[in-house]
C-alpha atoms as a PDB file:
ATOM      1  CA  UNK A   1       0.000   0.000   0.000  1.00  0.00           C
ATOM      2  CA  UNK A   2       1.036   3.185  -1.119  1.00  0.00           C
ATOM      3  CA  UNK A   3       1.764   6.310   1.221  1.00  0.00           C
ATOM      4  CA  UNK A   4      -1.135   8.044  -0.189  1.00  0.00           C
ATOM      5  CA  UNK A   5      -3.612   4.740   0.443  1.00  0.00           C
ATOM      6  CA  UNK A   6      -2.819   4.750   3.632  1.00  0.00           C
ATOM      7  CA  UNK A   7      -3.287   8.095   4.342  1.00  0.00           C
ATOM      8  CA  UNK A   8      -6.629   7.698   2.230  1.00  0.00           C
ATOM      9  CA  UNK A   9      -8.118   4.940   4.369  1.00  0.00           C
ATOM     10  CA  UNK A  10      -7.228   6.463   7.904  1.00  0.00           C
ATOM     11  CA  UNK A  11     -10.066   7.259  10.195  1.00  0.00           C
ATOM     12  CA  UNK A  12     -10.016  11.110  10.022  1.00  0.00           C
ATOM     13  CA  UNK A  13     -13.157  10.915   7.368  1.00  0.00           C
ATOM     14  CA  UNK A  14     -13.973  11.656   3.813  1.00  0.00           C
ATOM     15  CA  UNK A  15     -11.883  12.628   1.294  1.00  0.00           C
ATOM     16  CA  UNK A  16     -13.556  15.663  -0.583  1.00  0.00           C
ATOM     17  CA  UNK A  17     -11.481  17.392  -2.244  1.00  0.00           C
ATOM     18  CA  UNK A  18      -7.849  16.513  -3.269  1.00  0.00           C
ATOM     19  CA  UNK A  19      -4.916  19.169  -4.263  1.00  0.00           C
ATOM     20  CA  UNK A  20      -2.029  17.458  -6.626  1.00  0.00           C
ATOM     21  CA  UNK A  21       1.236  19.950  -5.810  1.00  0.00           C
ATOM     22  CA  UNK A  22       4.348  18.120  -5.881  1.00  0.00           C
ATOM     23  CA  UNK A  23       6.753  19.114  -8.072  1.00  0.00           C
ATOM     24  CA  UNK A  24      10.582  18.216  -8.672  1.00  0.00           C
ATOM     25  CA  UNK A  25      13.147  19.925 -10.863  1.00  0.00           C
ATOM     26  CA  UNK A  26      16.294  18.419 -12.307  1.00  0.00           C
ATOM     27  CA  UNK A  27      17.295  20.945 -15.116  1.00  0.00           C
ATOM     28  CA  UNK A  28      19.066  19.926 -17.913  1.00  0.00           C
ATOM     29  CA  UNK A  29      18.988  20.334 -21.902  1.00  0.00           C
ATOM     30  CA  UNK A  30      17.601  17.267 -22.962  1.00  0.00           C
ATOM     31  CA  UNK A  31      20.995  15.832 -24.302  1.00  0.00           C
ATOM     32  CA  UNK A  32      22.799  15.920 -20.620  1.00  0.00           C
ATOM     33  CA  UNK A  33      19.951  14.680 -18.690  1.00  0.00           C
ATOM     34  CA  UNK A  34      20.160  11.609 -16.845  1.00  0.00           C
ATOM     35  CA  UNK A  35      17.458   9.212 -17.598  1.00  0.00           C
ATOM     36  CA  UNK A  36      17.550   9.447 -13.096  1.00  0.00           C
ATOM     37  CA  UNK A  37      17.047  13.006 -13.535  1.00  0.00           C
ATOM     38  CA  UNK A  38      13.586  12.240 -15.917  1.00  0.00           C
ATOM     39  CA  UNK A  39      12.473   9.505 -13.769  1.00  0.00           C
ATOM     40  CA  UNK A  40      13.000  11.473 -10.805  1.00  0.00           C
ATOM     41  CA  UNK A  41      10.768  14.587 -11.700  1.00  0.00           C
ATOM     42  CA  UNK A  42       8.144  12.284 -14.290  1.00  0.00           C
ATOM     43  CA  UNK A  43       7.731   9.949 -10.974  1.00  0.00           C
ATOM     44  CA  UNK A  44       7.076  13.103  -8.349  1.00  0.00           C
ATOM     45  CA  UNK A  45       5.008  14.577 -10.882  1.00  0.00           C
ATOM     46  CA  UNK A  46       2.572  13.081 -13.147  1.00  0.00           C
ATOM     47  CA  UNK A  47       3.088   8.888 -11.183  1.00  0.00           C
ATOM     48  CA  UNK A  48       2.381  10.814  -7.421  1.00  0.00           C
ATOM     49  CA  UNK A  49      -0.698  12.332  -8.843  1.00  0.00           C
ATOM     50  CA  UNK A  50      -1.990   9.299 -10.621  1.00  0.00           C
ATOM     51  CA  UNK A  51      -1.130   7.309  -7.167  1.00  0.00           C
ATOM     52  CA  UNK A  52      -3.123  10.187  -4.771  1.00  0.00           C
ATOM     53  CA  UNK A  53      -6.012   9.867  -7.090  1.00  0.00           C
ATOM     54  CA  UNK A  54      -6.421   6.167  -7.104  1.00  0.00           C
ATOM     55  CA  UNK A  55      -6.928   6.553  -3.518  1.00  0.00           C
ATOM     56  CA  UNK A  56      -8.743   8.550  -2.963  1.00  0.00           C
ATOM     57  CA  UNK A  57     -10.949   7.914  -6.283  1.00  0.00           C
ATOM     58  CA  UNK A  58     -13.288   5.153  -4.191  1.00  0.00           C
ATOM     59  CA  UNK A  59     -14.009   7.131  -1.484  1.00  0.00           C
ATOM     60  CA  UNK A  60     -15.160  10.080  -3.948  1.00  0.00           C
ATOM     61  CA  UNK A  61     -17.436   7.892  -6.001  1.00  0.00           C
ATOM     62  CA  UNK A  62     -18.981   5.926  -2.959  1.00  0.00           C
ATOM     63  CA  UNK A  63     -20.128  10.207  -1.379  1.00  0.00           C
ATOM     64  CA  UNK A  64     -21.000  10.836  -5.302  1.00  0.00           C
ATOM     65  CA  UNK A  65     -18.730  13.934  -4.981  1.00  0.00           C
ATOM     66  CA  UNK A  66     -15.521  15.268  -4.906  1.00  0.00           C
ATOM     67  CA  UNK A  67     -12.873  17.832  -6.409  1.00  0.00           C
ATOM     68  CA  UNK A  68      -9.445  17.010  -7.555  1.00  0.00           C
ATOM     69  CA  UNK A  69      -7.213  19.576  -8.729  1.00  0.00           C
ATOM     70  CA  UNK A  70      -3.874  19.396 -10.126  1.00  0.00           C
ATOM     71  CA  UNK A  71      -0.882  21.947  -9.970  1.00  0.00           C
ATOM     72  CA  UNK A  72       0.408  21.565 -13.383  1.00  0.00           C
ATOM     73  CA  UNK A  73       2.450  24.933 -14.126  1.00  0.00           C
ATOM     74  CA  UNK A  74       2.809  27.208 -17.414  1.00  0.00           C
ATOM     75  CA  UNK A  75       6.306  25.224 -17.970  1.00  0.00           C
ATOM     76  CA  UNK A  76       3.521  22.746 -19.987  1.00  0.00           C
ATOM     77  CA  UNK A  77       4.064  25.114 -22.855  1.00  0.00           C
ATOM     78  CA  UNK A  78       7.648  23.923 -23.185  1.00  0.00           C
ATOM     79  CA  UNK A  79      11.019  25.399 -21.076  1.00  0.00           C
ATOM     80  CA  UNK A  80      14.892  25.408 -22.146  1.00  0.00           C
ATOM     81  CA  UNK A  81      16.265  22.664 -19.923  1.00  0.00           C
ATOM     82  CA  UNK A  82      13.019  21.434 -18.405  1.00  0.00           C
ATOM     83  CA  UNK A  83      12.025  18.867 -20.482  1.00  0.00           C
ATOM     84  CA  UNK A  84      11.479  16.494 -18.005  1.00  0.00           C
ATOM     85  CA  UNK A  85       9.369  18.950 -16.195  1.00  0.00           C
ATOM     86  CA  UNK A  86       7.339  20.411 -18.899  1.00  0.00           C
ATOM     87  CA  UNK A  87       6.998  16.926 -20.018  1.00  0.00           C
ATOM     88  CA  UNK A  88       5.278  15.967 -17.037  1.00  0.00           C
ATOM     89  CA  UNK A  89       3.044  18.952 -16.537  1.00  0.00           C
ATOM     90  CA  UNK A  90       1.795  18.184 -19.730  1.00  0.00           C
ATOM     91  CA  UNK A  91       1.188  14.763 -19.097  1.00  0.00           C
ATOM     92  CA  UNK A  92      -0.922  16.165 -15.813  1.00  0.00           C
ATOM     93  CA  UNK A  93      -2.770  17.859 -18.042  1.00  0.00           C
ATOM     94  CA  UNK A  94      -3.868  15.090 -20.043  1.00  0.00           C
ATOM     95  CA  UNK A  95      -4.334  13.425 -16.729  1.00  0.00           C
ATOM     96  CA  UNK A  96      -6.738  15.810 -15.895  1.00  0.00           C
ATOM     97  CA  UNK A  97      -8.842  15.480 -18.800  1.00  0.00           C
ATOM     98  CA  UNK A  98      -8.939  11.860 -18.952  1.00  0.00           C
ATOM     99  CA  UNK A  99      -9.925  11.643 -15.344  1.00  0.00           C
ATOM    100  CA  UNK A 100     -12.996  14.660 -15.534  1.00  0.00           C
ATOM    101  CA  UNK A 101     -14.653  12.018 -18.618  1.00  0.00           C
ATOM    102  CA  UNK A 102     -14.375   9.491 -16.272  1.00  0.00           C
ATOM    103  CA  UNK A 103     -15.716  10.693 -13.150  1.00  0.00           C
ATOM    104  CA  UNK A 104     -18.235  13.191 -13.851  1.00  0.00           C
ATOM    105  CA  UNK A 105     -20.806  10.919 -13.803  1.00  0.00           C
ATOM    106  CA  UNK A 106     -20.195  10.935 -10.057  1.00  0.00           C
ATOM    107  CA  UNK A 107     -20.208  14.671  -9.730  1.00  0.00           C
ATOM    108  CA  UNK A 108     -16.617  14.585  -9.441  1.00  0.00           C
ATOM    109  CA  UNK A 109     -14.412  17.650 -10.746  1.00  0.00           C
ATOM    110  CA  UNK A 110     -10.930  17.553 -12.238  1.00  0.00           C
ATOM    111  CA  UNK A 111      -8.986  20.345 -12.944  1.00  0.00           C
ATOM    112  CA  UNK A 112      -5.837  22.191 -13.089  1.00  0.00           C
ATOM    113  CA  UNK A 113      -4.040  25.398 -12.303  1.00  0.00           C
ATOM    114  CA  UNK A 114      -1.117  26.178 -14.165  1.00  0.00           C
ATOM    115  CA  UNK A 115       0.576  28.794 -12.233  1.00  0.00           C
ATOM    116  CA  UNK A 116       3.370  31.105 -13.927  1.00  0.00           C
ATOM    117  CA  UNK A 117       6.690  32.668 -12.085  1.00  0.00           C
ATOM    118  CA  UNK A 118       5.493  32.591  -8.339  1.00  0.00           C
ATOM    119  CA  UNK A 119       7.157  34.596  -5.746  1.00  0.00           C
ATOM    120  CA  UNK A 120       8.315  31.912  -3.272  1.00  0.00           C
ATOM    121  CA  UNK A 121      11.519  30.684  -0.775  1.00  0.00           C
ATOM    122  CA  UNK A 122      12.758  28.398  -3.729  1.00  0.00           C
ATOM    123  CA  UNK A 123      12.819  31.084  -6.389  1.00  0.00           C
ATOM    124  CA  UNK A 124      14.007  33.307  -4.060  1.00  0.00           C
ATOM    125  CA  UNK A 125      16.809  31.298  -3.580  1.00  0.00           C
ATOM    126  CA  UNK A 126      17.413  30.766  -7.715  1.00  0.00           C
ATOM    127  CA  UNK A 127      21.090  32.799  -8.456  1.00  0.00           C
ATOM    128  CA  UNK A 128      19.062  34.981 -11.120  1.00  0.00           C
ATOM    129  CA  UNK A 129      16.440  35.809  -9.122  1.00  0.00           C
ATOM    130  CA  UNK A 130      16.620  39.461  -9.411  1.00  0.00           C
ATOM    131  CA  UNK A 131      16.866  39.421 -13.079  1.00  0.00           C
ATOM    132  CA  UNK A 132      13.513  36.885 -13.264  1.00  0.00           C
ATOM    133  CA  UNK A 133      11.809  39.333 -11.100  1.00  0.00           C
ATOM    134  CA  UNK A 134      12.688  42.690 -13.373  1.00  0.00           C
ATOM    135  CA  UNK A 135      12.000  40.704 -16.589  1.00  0.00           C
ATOM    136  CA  UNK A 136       8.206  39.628 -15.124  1.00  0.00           C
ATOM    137  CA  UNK A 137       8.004  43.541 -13.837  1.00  0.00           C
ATOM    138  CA  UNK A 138       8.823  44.769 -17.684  1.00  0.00           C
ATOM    139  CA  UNK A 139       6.501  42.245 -19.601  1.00  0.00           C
ATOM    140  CA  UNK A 140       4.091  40.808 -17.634  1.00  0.00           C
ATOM    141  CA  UNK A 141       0.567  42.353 -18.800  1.00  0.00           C
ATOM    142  CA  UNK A 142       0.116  42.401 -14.669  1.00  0.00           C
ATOM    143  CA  UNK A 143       3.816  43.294 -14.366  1.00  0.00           C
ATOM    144  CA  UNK A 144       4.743  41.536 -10.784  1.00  0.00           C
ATOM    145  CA  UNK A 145       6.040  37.809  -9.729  1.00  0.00           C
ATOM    146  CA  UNK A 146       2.838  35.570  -8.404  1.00  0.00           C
ATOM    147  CA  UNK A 147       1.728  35.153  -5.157  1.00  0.00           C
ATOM    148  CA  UNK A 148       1.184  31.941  -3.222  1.00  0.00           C
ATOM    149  CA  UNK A 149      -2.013  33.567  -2.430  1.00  0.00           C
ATOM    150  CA  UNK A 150      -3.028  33.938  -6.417  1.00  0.00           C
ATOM    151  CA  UNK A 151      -2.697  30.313  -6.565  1.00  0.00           C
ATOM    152  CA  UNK A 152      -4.441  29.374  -3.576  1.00  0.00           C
ATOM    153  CA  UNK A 153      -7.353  31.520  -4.722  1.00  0.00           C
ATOM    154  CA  UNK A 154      -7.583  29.924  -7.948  1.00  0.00           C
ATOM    155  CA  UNK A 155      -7.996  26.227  -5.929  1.00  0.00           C
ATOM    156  CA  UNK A 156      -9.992  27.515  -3.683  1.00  0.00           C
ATOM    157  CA  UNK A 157     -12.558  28.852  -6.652  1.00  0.00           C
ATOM    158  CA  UNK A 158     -12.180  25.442  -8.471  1.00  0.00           C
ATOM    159  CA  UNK A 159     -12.563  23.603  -4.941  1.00  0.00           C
ATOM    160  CA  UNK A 160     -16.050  25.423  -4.496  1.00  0.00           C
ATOM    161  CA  UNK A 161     -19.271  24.974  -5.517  1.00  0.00           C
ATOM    162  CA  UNK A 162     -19.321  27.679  -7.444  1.00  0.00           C
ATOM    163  CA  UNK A 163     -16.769  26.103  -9.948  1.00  0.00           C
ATOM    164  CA  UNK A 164     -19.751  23.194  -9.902  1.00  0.00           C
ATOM    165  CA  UNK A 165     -20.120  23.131 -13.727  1.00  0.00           C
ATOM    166  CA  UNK A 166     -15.964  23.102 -14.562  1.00  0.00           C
ATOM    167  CA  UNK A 167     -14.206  19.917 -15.511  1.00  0.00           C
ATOM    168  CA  UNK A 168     -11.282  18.571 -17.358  1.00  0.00           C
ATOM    169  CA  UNK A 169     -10.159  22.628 -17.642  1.00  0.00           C
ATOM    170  CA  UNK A 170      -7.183  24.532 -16.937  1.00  0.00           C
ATOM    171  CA  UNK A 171      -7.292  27.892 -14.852  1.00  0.00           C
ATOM    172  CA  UNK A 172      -3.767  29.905 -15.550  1.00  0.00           C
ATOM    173  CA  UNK A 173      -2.212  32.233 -13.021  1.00  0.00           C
ATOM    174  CA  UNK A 174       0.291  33.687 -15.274  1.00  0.00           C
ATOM    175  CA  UNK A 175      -0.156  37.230 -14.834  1.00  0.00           C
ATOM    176  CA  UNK A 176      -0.682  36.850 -18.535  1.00  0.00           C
ATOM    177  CA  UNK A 177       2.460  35.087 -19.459  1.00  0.00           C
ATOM    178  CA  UNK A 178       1.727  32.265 -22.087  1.00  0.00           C
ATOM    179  CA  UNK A 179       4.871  31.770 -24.397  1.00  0.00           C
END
């Protein structure tokens, strides 16, 4: 049994509503990588998400309701040096289409956010930082980094029952940012 099973089938109730957000980079141009390096970030990715979902999937169907939403990112479009990654937030994406013509016939959602540039510890921490953050400032259409809280407001909309009537779509918080 699978850490997500187990933490599925505890005894703390239901399972309503299920986020997908891991995410693993390894950059490299897709002639250096290790095939470690695509495992790695394909398995954290797009295999964690399948895994969380197939446990919690039962439990969904048997309440006739639930919400799953998956963090892909904008990188789906393609990055220099993040095949891997782009690779598998496109595969999440096709993930979350598959699984919404499954399961809406048990008034269960899928969806997915596909955040852009977020302001957060990690990129922070990334030796160009500054430079990301002027280049977002001077093209963005909303001309900032993300916030954690723009992409928390976007799952909390698609967790709600106002976002009822979406499936199998992807909400982008970009600031605009598509290419």
């Amino acid at each position: 049994m699978s850490e997500c099973e187990c933490n599925a089938a505890n005894d703390k109730g239901p399972v309503d509503i299920l986020v997908n957000n891991a995410g693993l980079t390894r950059d490299s141009h897709i002639g250096k990588m290790d095939e470690d390096d695509w495992d790695a970030v394909v398995d954290v990715v797009l295999k964690g998400a399948f895994l969380c979902t197939k446990a919690v999937l039962p439990f969904m169907i048997e309440r006739q309701w639930g919400r799953i939403i998956n963090i892909a990112s904008r990188a789906y479009l393609g990055n220099p040096g993040q095949a891997n990654y782009s690779s598998a937030k496109a595969g999440l994406l096709g993930l979350t289409r598959s699984m919404a013509l499954e399961n809406g016939r048990h008034n269960i959602t899928v969806n997915a956010v596909a955040p852009g540039i977020v302001d957060t510890p990690a990129v922070r921490g990334l030796r160009h930082f500054e430079k990301i953050k002027a280049n977002a400032e001077a093209s963005l259409p909303l001309p900032r980094l993300g916030r954690v809280e723009d992409v928390a407001a976007a799952i909390t909309f698609l967790a709600s029952e106002a976002a009822g009537y979406i499936t199998g779509d992807v909400l982008h918080v970009t600031g605009g940012r598509y290419g």
